[in-house]
C-alpha atoms as a PDB file:
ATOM      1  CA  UNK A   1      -8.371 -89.018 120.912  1.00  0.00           C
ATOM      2  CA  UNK A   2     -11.972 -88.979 119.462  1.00  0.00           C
ATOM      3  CA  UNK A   3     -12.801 -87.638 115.881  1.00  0.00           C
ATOM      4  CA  UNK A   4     -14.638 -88.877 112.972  1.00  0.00           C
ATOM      5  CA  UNK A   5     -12.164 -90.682 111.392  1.00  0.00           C
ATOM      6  CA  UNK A   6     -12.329 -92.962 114.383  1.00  0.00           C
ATOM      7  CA  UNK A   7     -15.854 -93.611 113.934  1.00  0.00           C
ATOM      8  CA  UNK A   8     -16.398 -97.270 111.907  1.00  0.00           C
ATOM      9  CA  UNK A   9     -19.855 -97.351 109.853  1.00  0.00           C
ATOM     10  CA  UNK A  10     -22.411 -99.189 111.422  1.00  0.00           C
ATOM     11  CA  UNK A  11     -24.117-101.774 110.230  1.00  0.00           C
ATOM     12  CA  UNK A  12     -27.762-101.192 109.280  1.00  0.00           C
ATOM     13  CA  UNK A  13     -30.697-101.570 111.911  1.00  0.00           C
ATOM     14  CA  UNK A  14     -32.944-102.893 109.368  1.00  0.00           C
ATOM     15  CA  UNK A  15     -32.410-104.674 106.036  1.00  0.00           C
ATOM     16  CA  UNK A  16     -34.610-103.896 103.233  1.00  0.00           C
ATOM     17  CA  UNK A  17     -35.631-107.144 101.164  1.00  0.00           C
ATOM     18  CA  UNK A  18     -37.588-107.033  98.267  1.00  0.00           C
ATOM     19  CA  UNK A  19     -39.175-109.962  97.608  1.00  0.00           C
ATOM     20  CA  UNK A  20     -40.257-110.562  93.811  1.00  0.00           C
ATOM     21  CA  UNK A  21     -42.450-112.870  92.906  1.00  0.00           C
ATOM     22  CA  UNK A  22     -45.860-113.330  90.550  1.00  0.00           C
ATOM     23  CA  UNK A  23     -47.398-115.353  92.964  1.00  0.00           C
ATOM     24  CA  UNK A  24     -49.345-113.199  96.199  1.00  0.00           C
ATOM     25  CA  UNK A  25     -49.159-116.540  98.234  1.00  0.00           C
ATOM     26  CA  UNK A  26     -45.349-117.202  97.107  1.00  0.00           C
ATOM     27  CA  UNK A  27     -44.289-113.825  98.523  1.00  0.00           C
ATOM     28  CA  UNK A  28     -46.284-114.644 101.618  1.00  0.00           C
ATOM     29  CA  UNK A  29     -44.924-117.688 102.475  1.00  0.00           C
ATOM     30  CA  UNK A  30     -41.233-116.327 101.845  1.00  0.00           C
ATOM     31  CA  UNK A  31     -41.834-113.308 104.947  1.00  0.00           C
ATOM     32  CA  UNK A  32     -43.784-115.626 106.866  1.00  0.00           C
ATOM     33  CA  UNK A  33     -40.305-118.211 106.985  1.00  0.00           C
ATOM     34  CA  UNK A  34     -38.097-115.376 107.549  1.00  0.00           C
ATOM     35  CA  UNK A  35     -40.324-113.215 109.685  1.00  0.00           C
ATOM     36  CA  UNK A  36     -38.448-110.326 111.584  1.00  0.00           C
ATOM     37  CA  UNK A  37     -35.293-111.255 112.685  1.00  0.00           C
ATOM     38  CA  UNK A  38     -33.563-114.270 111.469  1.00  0.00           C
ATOM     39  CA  UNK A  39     -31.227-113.876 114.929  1.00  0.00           C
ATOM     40  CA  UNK A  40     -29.731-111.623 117.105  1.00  0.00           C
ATOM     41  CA  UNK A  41     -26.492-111.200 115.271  1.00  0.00           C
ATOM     42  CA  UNK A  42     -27.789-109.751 111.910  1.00  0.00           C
ATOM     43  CA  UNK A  43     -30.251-106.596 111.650  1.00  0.00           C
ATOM     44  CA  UNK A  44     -33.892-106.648 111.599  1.00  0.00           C
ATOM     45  CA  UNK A  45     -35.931-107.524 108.660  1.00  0.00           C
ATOM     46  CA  UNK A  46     -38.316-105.413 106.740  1.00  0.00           C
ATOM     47  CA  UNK A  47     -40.040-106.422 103.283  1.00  0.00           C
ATOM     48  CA  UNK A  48     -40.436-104.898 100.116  1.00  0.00           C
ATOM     49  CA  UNK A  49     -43.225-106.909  98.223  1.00  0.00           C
ATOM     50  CA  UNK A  50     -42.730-106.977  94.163  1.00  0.00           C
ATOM     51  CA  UNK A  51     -44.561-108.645  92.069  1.00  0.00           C
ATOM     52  CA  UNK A  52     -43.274-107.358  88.321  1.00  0.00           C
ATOM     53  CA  UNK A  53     -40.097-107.587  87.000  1.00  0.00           C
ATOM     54  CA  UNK A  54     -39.791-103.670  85.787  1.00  0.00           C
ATOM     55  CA  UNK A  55     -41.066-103.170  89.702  1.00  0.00           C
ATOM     56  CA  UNK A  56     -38.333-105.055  90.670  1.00  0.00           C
ATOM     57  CA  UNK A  57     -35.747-102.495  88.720  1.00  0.00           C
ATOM     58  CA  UNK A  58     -37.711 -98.985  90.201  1.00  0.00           C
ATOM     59  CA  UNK A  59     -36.927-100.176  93.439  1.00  0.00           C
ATOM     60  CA  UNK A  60     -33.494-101.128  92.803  1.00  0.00           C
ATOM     61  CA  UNK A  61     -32.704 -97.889  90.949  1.00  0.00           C
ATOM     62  CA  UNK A  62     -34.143 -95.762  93.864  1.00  0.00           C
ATOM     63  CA  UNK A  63     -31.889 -97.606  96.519  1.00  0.00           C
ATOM     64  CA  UNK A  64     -34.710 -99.337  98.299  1.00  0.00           C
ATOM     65  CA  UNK A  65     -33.051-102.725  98.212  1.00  0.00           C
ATOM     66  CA  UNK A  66     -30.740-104.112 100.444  1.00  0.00           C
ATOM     67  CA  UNK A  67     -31.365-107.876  99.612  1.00  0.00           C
ATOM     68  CA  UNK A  68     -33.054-109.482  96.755  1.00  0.00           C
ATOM     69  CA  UNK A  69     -35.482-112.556  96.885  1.00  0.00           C
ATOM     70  CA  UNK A  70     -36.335-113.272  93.378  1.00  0.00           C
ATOM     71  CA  UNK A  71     -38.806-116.201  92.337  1.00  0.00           C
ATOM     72  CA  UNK A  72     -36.896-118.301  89.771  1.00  0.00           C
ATOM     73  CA  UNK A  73     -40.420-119.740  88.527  1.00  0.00           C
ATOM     74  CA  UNK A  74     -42.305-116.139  88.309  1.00  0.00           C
ATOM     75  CA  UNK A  75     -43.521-115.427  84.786  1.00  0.00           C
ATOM     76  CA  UNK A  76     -43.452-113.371  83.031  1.00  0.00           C
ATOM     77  CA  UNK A  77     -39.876-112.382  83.429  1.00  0.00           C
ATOM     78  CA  UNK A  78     -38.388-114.968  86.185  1.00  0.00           C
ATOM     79  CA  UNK A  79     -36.109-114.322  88.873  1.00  0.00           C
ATOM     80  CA  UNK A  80     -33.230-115.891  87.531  1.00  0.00           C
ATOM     81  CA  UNK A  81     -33.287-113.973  84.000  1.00  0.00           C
ATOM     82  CA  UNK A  82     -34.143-110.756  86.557  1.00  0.00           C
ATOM     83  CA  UNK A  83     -30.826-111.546  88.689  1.00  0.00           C
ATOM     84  CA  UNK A  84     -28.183-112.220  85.523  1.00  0.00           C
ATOM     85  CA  UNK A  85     -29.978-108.460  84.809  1.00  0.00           C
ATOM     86  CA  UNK A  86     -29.029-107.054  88.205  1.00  0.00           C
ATOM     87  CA  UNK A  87     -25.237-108.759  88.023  1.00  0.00           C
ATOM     88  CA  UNK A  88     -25.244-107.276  84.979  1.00  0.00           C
ATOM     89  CA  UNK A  89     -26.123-103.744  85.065  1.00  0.00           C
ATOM     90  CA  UNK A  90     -25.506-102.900  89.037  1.00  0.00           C
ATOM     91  CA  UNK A  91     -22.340-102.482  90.406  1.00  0.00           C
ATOM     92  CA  UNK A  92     -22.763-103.262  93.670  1.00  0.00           C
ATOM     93  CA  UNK A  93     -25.767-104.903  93.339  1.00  0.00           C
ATOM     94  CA  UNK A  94     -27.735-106.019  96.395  1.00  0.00           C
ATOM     95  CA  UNK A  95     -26.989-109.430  97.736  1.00  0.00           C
ATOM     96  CA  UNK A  96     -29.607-111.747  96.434  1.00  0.00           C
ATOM     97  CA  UNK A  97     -31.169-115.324  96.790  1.00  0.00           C
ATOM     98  CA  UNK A  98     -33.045-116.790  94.384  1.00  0.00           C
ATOM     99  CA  UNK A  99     -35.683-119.738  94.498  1.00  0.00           C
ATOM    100  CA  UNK A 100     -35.758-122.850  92.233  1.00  0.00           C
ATOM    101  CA  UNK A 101     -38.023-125.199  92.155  1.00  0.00           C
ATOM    102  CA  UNK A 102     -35.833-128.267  91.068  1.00  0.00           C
ATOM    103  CA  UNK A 103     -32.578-128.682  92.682  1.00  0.00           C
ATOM    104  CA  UNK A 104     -31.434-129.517  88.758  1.00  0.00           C
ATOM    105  CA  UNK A 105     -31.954-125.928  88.330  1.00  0.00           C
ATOM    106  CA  UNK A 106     -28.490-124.991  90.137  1.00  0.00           C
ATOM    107  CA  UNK A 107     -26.595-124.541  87.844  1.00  0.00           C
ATOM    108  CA  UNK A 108     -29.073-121.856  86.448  1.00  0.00           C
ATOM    109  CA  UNK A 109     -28.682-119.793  89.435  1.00  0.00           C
ATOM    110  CA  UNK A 110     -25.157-120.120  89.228  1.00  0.00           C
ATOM    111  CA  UNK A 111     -25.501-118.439  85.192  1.00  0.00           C
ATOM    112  CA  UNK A 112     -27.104-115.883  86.911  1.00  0.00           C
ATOM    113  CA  UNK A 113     -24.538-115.390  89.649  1.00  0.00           C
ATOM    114  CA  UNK A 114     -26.989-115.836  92.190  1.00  0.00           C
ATOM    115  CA  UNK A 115     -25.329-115.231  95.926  1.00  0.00           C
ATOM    116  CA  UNK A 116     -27.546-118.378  97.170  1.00  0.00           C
ATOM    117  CA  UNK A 117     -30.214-120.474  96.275  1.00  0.00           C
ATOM    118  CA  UNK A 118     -33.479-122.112  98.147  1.00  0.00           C
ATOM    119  CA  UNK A 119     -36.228-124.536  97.560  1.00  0.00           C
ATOM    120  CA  UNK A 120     -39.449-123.829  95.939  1.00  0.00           C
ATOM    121  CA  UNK A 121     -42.231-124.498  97.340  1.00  0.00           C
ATOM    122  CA  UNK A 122     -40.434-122.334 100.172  1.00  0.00           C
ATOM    123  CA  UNK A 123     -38.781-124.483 102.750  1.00  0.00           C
ATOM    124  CA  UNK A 124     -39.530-122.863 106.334  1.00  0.00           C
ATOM    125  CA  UNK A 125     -36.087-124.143 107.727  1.00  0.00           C
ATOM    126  CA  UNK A 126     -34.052-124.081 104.259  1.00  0.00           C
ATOM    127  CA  UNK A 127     -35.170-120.523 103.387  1.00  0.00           C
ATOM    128  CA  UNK A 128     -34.275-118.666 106.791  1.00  0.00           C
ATOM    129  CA  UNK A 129     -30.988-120.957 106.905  1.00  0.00           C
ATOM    130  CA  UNK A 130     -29.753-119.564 103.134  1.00  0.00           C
ATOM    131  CA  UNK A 131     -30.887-116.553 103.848  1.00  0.00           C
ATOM    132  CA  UNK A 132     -28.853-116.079 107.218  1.00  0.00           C
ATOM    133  CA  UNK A 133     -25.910-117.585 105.043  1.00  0.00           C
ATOM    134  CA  UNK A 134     -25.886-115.572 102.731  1.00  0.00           C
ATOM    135  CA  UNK A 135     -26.017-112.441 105.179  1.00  0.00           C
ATOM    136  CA  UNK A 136     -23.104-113.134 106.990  1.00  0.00           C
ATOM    137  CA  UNK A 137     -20.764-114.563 103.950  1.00  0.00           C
ATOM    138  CA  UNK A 138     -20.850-118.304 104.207  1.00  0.00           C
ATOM    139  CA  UNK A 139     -21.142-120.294 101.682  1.00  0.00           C
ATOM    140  CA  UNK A 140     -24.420-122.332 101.764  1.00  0.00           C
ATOM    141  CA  UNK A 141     -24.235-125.726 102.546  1.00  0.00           C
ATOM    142  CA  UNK A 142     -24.467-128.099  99.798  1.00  0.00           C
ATOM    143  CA  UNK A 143     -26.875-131.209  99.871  1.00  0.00           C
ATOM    144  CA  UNK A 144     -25.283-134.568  99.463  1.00  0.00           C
END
């Protein structure tokens, strides 16, 4: 027997990321790591370029995020202050990643209950690696 209550939501085709940052060439460099498809297993990736922090809450509150990139170094408002905001006030809140510059800076992204956490300037292997990670639920692997 066949109905809709057999029928199991699929997962997305495409992911949404919005990637927030101050910095043009930042944002760049973050979709030119990822680019598309970070593998076969997880959905296609299409970018959302930010580059304010109230930006960053207009896209959120009209459901055009699926993941969040946020620059831990932008200023104004930086993406670590903007992700403690999003844990915060959204419930769910998009999975999100945010980059730090100094690896000392950990336990900053953990205040502001970060999902993961990548390298600044962006790493072209670390960043795709986190971000996959992240995506499917594993916790990122920690350097020793």
């Amino acid at each position: 027997m066949t109905g809709l209550d057999d029928v199991s939501p699929q997962p997305p085709s495409v992911l949404r990321v919005l990637v927030y940052s101050d910095d043009a060439d930042t944002r760049r460099q973050v979709i030119g790591a990822l680019g598309t498809r970070l593998d076969p297993g997880l959905p296609e990736l299409s970018f959302l370029e930010v580059a304010t922090g109230p930006m960053v809450f207009t896209q959120l509150d009209a459901g055009n995020v699926d993941v969040a990139i946020l620059d831990g170094e932008a200023a104004p408002e930086g993406g670590l202050g903007i992700a403690k905001q999003m844990s915060d006030e959204y419930d769910p809140r998009p999975p999100t990643l945010v980059l730090i510059a100094r690896s000392d800076d950990r336990w900053l992204a953990d205040w502001s209950r970060a999902d993961a956490t990548a390298a600044l300037p962006v790493d072209p292997i670390e960043l795709p690696a986190a971000l996959g990670d992240m995506l499917r639920g594993r916790s990122p692997q920690q350097p020793d």
